[in-house]
Protein backbone atom coordinates (compact mmCIF):
# COMPACT_ATOMS: atom_id res chain seq x y z
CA UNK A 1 -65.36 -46.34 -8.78
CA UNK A 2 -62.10 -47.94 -10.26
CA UNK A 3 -60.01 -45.51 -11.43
CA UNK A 4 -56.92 -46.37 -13.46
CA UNK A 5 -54.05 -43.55 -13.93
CA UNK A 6 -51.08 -44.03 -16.61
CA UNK A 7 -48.10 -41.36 -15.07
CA UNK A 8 -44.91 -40.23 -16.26
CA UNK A 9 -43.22 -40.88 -12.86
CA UNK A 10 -42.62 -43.64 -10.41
CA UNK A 11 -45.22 -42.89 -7.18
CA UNK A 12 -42.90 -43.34 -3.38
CA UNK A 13 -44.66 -46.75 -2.94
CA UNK A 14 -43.49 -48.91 -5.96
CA UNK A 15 -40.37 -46.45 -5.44
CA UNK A 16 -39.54 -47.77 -2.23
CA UNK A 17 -39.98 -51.41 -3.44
CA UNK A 18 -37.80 -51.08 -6.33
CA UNK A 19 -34.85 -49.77 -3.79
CA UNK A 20 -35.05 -45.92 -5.43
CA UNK A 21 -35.54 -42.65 -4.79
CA UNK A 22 -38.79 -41.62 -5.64
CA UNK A 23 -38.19 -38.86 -8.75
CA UNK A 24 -38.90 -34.84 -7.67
CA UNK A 25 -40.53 -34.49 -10.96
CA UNK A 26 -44.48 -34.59 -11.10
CA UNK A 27 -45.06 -34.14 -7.32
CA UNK A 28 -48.37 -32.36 -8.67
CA UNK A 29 -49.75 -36.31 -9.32
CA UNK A 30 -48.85 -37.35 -6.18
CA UNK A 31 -50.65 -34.75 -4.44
CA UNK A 32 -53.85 -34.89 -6.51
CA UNK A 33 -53.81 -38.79 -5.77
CA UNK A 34 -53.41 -37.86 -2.28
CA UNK A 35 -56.28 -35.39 -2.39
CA UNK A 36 -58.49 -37.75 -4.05
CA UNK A 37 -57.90 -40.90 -1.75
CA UNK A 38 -58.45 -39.08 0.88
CA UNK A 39 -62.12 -39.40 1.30
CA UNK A 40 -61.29 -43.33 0.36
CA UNK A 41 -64.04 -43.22 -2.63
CA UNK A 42 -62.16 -44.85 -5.07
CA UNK A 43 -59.97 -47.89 -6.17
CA UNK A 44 -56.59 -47.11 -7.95
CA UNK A 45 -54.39 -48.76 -10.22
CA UNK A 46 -51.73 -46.35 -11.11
CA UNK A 47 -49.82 -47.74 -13.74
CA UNK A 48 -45.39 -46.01 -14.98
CA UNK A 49 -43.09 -47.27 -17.02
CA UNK A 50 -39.48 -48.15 -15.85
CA UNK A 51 -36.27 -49.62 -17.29
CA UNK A 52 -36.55 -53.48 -16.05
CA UNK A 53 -37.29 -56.30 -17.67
CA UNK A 54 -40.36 -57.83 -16.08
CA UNK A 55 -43.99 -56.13 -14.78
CA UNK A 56 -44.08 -55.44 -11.77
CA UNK A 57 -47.23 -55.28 -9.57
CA UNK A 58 -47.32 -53.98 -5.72
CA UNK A 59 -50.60 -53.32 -3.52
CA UNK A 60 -50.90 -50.93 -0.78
CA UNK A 61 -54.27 -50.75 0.73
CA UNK A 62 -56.85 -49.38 -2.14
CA UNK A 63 -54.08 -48.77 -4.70
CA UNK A 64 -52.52 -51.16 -7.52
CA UNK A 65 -49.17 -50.38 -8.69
CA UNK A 66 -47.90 -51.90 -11.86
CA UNK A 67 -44.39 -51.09 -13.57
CA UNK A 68 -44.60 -51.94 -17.17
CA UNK A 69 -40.56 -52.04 -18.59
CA UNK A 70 -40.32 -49.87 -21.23
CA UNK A 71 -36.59 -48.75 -21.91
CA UNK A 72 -37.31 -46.48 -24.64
CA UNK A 73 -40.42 -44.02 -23.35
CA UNK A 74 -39.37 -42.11 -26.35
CA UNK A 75 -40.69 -44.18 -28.74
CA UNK A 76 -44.04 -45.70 -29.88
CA UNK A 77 -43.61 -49.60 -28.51
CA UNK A 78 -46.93 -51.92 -29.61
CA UNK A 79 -45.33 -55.02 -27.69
CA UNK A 80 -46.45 -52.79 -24.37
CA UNK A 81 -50.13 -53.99 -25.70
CA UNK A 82 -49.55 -57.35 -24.28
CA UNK A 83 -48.68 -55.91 -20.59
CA UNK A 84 -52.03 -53.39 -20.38
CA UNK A 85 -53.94 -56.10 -21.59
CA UNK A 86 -52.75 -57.96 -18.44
CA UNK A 87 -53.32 -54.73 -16.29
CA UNK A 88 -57.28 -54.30 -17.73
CA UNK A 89 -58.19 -57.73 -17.42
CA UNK A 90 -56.95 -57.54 -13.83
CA UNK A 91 -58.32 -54.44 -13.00
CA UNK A 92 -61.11 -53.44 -15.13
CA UNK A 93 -61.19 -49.89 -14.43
CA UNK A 94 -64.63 -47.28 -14.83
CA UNK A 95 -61.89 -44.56 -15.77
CA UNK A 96 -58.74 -44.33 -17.45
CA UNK A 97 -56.65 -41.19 -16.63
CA UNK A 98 -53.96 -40.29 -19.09
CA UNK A 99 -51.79 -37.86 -17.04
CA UNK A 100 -49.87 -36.24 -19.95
CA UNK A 101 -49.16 -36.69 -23.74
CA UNK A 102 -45.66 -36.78 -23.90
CA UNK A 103 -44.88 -39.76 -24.21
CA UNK A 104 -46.87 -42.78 -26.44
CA UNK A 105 -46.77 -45.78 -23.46
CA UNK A 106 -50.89 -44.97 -23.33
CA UNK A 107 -50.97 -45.60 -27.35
CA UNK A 108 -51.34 -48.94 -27.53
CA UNK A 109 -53.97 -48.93 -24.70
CA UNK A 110 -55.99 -47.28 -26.57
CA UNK A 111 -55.43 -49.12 -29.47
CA UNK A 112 -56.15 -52.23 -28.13
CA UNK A 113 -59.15 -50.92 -25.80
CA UNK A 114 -60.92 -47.62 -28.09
CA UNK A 115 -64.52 -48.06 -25.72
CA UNK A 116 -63.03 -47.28 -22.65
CA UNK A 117 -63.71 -44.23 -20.59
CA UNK A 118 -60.86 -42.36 -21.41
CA UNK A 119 -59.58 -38.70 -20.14
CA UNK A 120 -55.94 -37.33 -20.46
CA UNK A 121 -54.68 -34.29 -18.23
CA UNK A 122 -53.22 -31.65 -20.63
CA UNK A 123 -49.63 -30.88 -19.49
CA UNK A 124 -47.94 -29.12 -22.42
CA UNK A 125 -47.85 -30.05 -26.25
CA UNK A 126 -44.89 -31.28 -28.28
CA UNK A 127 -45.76 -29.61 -30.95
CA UNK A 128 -45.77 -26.39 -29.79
CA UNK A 129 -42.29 -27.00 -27.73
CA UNK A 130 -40.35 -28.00 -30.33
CA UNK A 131 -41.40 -24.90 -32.09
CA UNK A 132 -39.70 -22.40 -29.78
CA UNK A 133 -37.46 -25.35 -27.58
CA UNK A 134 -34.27 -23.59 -28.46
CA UNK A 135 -35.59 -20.32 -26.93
CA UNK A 136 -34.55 -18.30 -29.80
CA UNK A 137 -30.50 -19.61 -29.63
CA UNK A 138 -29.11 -19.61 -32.68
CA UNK A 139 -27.98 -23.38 -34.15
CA UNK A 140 -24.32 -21.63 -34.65
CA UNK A 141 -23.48 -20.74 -31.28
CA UNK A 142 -24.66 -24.65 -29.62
CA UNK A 143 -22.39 -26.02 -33.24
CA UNK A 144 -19.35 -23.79 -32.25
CA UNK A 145 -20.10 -25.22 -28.49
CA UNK A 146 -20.25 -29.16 -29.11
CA UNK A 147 -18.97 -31.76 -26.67
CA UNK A 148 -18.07 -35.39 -26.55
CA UNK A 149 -21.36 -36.11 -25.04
CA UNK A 150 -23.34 -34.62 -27.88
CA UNK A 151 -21.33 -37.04 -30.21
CA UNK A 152 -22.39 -40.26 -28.33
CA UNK A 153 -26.00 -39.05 -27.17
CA UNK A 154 -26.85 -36.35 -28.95
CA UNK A 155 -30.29 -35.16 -27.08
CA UNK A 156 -29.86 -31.76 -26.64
CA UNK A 157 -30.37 -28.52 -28.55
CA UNK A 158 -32.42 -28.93 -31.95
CA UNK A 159 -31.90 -32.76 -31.89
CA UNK A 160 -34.46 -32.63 -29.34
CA UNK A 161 -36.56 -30.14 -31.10
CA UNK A 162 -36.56 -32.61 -33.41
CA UNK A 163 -37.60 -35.56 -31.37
CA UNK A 164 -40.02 -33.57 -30.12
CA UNK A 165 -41.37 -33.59 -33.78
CA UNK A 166 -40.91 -36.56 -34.34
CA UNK A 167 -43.39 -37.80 -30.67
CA UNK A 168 -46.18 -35.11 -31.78
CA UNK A 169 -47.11 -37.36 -33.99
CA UNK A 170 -48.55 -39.64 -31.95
CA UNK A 171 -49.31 -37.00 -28.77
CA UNK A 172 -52.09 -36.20 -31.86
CA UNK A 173 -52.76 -39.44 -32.12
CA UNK A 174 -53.97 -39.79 -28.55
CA UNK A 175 -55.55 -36.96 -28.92
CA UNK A 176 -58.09 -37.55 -31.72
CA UNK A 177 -58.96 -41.00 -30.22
CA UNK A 178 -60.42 -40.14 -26.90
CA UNK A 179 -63.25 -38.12 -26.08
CA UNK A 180 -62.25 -36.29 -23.07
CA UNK A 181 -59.21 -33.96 -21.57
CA UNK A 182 -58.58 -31.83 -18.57
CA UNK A 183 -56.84 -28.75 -18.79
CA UNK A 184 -56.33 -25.40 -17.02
CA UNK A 185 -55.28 -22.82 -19.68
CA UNK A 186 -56.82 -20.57 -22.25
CA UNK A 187 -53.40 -22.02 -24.14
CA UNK A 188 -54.03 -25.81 -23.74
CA UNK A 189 -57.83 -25.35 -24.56
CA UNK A 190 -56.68 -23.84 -28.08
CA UNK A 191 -53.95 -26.30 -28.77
CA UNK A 192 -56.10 -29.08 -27.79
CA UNK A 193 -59.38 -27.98 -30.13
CA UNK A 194 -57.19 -27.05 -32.84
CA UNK A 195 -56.38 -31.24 -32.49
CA UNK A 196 -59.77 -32.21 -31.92
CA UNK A 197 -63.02 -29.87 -32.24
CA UNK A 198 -65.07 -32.23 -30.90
CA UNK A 199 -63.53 -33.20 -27.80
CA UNK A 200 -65.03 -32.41 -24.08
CA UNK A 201 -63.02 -30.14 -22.42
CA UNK A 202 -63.19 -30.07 -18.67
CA UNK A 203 -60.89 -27.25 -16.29
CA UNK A 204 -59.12 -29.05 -13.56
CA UNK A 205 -56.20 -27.01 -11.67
CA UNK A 206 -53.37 -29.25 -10.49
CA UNK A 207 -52.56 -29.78 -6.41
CA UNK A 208 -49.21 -28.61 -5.38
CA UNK A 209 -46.79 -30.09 -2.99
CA UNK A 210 -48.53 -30.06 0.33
CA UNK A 211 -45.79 -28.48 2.15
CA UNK A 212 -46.08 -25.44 -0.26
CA UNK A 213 -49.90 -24.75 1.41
CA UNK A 214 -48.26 -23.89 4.73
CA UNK A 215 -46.12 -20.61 5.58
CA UNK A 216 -45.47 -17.20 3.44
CA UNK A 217 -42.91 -15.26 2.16
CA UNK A 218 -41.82 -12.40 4.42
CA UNK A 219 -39.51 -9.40 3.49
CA UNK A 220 -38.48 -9.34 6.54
CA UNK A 221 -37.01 -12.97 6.29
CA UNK A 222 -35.29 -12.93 2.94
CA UNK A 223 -31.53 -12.40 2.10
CA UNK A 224 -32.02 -9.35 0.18
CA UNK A 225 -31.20 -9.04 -4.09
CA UNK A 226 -31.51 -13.07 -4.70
CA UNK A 227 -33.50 -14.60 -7.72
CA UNK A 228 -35.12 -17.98 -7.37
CA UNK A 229 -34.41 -20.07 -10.68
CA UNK A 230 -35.97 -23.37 -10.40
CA UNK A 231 -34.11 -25.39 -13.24
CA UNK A 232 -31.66 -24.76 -15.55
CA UNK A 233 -30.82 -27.84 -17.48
CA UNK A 234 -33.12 -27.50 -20.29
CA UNK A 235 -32.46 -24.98 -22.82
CA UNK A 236 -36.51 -24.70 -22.91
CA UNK A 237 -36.12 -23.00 -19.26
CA UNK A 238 -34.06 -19.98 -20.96
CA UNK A 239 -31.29 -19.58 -18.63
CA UNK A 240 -29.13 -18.31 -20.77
CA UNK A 241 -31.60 -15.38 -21.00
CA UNK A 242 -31.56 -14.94 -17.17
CA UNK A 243 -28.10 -14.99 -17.66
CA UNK A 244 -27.91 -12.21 -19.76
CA UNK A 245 -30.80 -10.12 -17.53
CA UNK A 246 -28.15 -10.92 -15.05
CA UNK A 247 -25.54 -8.88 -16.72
CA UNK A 248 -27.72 -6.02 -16.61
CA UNK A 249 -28.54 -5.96 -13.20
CA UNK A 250 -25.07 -6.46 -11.70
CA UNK A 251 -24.66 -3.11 -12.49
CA UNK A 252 -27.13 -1.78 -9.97
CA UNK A 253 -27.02 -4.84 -7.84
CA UNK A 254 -23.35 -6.06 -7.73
CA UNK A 255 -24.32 -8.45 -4.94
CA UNK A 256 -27.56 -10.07 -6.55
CA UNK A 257 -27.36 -13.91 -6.54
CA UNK A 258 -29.78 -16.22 -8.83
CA UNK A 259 -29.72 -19.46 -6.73
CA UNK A 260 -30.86 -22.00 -9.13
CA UNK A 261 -32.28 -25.05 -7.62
CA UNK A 262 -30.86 -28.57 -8.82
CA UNK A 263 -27.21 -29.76 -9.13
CA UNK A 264 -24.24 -27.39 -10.86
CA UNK A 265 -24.76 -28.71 -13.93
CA UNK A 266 -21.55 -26.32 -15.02
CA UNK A 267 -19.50 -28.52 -12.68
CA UNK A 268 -16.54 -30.30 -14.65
CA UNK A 269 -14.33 -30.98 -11.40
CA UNK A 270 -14.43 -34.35 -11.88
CA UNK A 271 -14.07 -36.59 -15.21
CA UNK A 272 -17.76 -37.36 -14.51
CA UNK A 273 -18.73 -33.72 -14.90
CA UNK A 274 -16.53 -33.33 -17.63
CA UNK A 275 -18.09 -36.27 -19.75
CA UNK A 276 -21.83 -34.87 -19.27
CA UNK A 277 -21.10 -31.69 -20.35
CA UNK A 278 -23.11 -30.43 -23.62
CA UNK A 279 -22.68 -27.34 -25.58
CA UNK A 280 -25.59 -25.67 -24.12
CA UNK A 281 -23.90 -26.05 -20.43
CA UNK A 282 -20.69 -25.23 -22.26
CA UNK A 283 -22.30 -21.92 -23.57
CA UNK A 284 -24.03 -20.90 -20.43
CA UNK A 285 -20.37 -21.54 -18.71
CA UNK A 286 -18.39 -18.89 -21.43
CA UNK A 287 -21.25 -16.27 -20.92
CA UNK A 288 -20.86 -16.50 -17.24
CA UNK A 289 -17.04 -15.75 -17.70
CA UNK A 290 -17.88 -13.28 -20.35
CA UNK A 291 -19.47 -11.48 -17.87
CA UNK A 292 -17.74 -12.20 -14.78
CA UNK A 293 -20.82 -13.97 -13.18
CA UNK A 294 -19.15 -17.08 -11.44
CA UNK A 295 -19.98 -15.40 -8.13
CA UNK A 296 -23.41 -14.46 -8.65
CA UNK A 297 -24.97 -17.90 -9.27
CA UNK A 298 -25.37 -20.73 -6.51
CA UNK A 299 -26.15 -23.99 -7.48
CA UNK A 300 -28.35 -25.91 -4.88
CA UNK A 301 -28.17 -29.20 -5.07
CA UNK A 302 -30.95 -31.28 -5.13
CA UNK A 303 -33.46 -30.63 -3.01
CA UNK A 304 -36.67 -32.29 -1.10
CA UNK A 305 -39.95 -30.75 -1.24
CA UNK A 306 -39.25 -28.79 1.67
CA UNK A 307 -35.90 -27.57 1.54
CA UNK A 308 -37.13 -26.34 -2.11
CA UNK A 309 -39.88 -24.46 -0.40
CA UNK A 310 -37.14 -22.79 2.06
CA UNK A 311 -35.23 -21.45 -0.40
CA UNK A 312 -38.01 -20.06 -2.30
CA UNK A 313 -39.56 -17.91 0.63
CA UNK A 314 -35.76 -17.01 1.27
CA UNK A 315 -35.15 -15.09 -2.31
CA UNK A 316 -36.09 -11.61 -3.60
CA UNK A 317 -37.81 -12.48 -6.13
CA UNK A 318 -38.98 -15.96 -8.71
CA UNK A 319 -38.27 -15.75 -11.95
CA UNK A 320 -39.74 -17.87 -14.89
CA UNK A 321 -37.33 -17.44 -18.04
CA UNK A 322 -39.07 -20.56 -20.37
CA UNK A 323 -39.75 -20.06 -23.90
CA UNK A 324 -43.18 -22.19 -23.52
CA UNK A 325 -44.87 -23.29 -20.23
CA UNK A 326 -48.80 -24.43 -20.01
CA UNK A 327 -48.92 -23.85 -16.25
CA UNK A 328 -45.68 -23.84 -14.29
CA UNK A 329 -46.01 -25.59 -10.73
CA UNK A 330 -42.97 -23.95 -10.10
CA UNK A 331 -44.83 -20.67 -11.14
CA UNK A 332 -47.36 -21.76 -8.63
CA UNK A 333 -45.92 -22.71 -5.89
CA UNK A 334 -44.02 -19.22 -5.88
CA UNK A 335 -47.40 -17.55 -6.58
CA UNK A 336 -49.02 -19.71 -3.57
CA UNK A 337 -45.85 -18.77 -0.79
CA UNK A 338 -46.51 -14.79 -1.84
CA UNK A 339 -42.90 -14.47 -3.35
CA UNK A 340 -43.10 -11.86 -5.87
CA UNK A 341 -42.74 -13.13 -9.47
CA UNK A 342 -41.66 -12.28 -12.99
CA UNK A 343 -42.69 -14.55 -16.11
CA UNK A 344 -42.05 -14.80 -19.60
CA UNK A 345 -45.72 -14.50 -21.33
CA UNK A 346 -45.80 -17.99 -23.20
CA UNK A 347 -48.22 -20.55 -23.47
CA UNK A 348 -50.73 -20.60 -20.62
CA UNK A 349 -48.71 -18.41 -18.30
CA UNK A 350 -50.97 -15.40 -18.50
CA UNK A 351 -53.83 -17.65 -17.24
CA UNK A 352 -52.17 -18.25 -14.15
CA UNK A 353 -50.68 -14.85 -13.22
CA UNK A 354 -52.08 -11.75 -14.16
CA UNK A 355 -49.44 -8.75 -15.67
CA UNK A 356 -48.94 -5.81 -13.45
CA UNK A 357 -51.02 -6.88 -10.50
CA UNK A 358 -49.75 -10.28 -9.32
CA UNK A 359 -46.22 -9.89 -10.91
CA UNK A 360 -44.84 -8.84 -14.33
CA UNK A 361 -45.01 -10.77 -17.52
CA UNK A 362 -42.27 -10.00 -20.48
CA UNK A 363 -41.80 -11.44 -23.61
CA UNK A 364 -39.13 -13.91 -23.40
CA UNK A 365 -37.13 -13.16 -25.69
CA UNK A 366 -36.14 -9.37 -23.89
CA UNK A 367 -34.03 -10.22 -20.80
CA UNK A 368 -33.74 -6.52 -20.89
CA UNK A 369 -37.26 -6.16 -19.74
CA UNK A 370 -36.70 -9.09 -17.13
CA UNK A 371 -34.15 -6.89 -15.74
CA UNK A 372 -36.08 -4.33 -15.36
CA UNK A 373 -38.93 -6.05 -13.52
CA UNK A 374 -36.59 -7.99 -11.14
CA UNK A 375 -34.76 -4.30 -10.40
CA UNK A 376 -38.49 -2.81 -9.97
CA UNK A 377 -39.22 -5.79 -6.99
CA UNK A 378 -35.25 -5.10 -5.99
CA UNK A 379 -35.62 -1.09 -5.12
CA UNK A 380 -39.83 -1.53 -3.83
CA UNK A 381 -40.81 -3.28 -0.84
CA UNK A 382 -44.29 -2.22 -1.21
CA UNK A 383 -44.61 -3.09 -4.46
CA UNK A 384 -43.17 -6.96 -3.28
CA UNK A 385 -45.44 -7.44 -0.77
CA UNK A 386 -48.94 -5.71 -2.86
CA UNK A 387 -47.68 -8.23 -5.55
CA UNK A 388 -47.21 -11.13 -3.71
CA UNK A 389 -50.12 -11.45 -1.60
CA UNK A 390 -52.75 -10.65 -4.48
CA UNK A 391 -50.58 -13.42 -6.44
CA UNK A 392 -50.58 -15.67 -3.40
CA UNK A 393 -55.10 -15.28 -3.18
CA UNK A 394 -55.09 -16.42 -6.82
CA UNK A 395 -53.15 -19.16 -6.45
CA UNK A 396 -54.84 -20.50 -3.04
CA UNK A 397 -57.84 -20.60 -5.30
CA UNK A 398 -56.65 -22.03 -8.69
CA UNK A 399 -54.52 -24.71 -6.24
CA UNK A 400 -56.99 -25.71 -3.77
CA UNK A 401 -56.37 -28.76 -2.52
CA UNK A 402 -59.57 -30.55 -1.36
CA UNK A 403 -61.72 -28.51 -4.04
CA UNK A 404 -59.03 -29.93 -6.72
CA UNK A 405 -59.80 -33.19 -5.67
CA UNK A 406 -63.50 -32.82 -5.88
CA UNK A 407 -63.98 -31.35 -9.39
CA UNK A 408 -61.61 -34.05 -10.20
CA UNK A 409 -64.07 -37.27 -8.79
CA UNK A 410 -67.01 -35.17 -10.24
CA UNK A 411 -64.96 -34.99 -13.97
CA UNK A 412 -64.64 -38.77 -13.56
CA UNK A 413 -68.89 -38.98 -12.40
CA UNK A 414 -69.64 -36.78 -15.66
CA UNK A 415 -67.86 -38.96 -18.00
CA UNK A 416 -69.08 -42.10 -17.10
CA UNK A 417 -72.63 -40.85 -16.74
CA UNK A 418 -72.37 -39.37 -20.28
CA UNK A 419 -71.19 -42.48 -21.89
CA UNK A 420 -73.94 -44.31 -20.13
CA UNK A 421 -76.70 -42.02 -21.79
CA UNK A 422 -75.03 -42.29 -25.31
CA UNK A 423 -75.03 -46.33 -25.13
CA UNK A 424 -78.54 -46.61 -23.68
C-alpha cells in the first residue's frame, strides 16, 4: 500500500537534511508514522511545506520526503498545484492522509486530483477557535496593552480570531470535498457532520511521544505545590486565567509554583525580548505584578521530549486552562504518566477525561473553580494518586501505541475497499 501523508510539521529526516531542528510541535505524527512503519507494510511519501524556494525531495529507506516552499501557509496558494502534481505523478499513492485542516496547502490537491482516496485526521476546527480564541479577554484591556510588534505584525489577539475566520473558509472547503475523516471526539464528530452529513467518520486515537509510555508519576517523587502548564504563548491556552487561579491559591499555598514549559516569553532583558513583546505578554506581565507573582512562575525553556516528560512527573498537579481543545496531547500525556489533572470542559476534552473520577473539569471561564480543584489535589494525597492511576488506565487505552497503528492501516484497507465496490 502507498500511503501519502500531507503534515503541518517538518519530520527529523528532511529536518536533519535541511540543517534544522526538527519542530516539538506534532510529535503525535511522528509517532503514529513510527507505529505504522513498524511492521514495514507500507510505502510513504510524507509530504510539509517550508519557507525555501525550490522542492525538495529526500529518501530514507520506504519513506519519500518532499518539501513543497510555501512562505505563506496562511493563505490559499493554487501555484502549489503545479508541485503535488509533480509529487502524484511520482508517487501515485492508494491513500492520501490529510493530517489536519488548518491550513489550505492540501486545497489545491484536491482540486486538481477530486478521485483520489482521500482521509483527513480531525485536529481542531477554525471555526470554532476563533469563536472563543480570546478566551473571554476583553478587546479593551489587549488595546490599552499594544506594542511595537503588534504595529508591524499584528497576529495576535482578535486579529488572529480573525484570520482564523478568514482560513475556515476553506478548512470547509476540504471538508465537503472528501469522503472520509478520522477523529477521536464526541466534539469533532459534531463539528465535522454539521460540515458534511454525509461523510464517513472513522475513530482513530493519536500515539503519544514514545518516551511518555514508560515510567509514572509518584508522590513520593514530586516537589510538592507545583502546577504543570504546558504553553503559554497563545492567548487560546488561557494563562491569564491560571494566572488569576494563581492569585487565589497563593493564599493557602504561598510557595506553589506553575512551571510553564517553553521559553519566558515575559523576558524583555534584551532588545530582542523587548521587540517581540505583544500586549497579551504585556498583560499577563502587569497581572503578575498586580499580584506579586514574579516568584511563583518558572519558565522552562525549551525542552526535548524527555526532559518535558521529567518535569511533568515532577509537579503536583497538570493543568489545562484553553478556551477550546479537541484532544490535548498534552492532556494525554499527563493522563498517560498518572499526574493528576484539572481541565477546562471545552471542545472534546470531556471525551478524553472523565469529571470527578480521572481529574476535575471546570468551565473555563471560572479560575475560581480551577483553584479550587488544584487546592483539592494540593491538601489530598489519596485523592492524587485514586485520580491519577484511573486517568493513567484510560489513557493507556485511548493511546495505545501498536493498536493505534493498526486501526489506522485497517482505516486505510476500509477506504480503499469501499471505493473499489462503488466503482465496480
Amino acid at each position: 500500500m502507498k500511503v501519502l501523508w500531507v503534515v503541518n510539521t517538518i519530520f527529523p529526516y528532511p529536518a536533519s537534511k535541511l540543517g534544522m531542528v526538527a519542530p516539538c510541535f506534532g510529535g503525535w505524527a511522528h509517532s503514529l508514522y513510527s507505529g505504522i512503519n513498524k511492521g514495514k507494510k507500507i510505502d510513504f511519501c510524507i509530504v510539509a511545506t517550508y519557507t525555501g524556494k525550490e522542492q525538495k525531495k529526500y529518501v530514507d529507506k520506504n519513506t519519500v520526503y518532499y518539501l513543497i516552499p510555501n512562505k505563506k501557509e496562511n493563505k490559499y496558494n493554487s501555484k502549489l498545484r503545479k508541485y503535488w502534481k509533480i509529487i502524484i505523478e511520482d508517487f501515485n499513492p492508494d491513500i492520501v492522509h490529510i493530517h489536519g485542516t488548518e491550513y489550505p496547502k492540501a486545497l489545491p490537491l484536491i482540486e486538481e486530483y477530486p478521485s483520489l482516496n482521500y482521509i483527513v485526521s480531525i485536529q481542531g476546527f477554525l471555526t470554532s477557535y476563533s469563536r472563543v480564541y480570546n478566551s473571554n479577554l476583553e478587546f479593551s484591556i489587549l488595546l490599552k496593552n499594544l506594542t511595537v510588534r503588534d504595529f508591524f505584525k499584528p497576529k495576535t489577539g482578535y486579529l488572529t480570531s480573525i484570520d482564523y475566520k478568514n482560513r475556515a473558509k476553506y478548512e470547509k472547503r476540504i471538508i465537503e470535498s472528501i469522503n472520509n475523516v478520522i477523529g477521536r471526539t464526541d466534539w469533532d464528530r459534531a463539528e465535522v457532520l454539521a460540515i458534511n452529513p454525509n461523510i464517513h467518520y472513522y475513530q482513530g486515537e493519536e500515539n503519544l511521544r514514545k518516551c511518555f509510555y514508560e515510567g509514572k508519576w509518584d508522590i513520593n517523587k514530586i516537589n510538592r505545590h507545583t502546577i504543570f502548564f504546558s504553553q503559554a504563548q497563545s492567548i487560546i491556552k488561557g494563562f491569564y486565567l491560571m494566572i488569576e487561579a494563581l492569585k487565589i491559591i497563593k493564599v493557602k499555598y504561598p510557595d506553589v509554583k506553575v512551571i510553564v514549559a517553553g521559553n519566558n516569553i515575559l523576558d524583555t532583558s534584551t532588545i530582542k525580548g523587548r521587540l517581540k513583546r505583544q500586549s497579551y505578554t504585556k498583560y499577563l506581565q502587569k497581572l503578575i505584578n498586580k499580584y506579586d507573582l514574579k516568584n511563583n512562575i518558572i519558565f522552562t525553556g525549551f525542552l526535548s521530549a524527555e526532559q518535558y516528560k521529567e518535569k511533568l512527573i515532577s509537579c503536583n498537579v497538570f493543568v489545562q486552562a484553553s478556551s477550546v481543545e479537541n484532544s490535548s496531547n498534552s492532556l494525554g500525556e499527563a493522563m498517560i504518566l498518572a499526574v493528576p489533572c484539572v481541565a477546562s470542559n471545552v471542545g472534546g476534552t470531556a471525551t478524553m477525561l472523565v469529571d470527578k473520577q480521572e481529574g476535575f473539569l471546570y468551565p473555563y471561564t471560572e479560575p475560581e473553580l480551577l483553584a479550587y480543584y488544584v487546592e483539592k489535589f494540593f491538601d489530598d494525597d489519596d485523592l492524587c494518586k485514586k485520580m491519577g492511576a484511573n486517568a493513567s488506565r484510560h489513557a493507556v487505552t485511548r493511546h495505545a501505541w501498536d493498536n493505534n497503528a493498526k486501526v489506522t492501516i485497517e482505516t486505510y484497507e476500509d477506504i480503499i475497499r469501499r471505493n473499489k465496490q462503488v466503482n465496480e
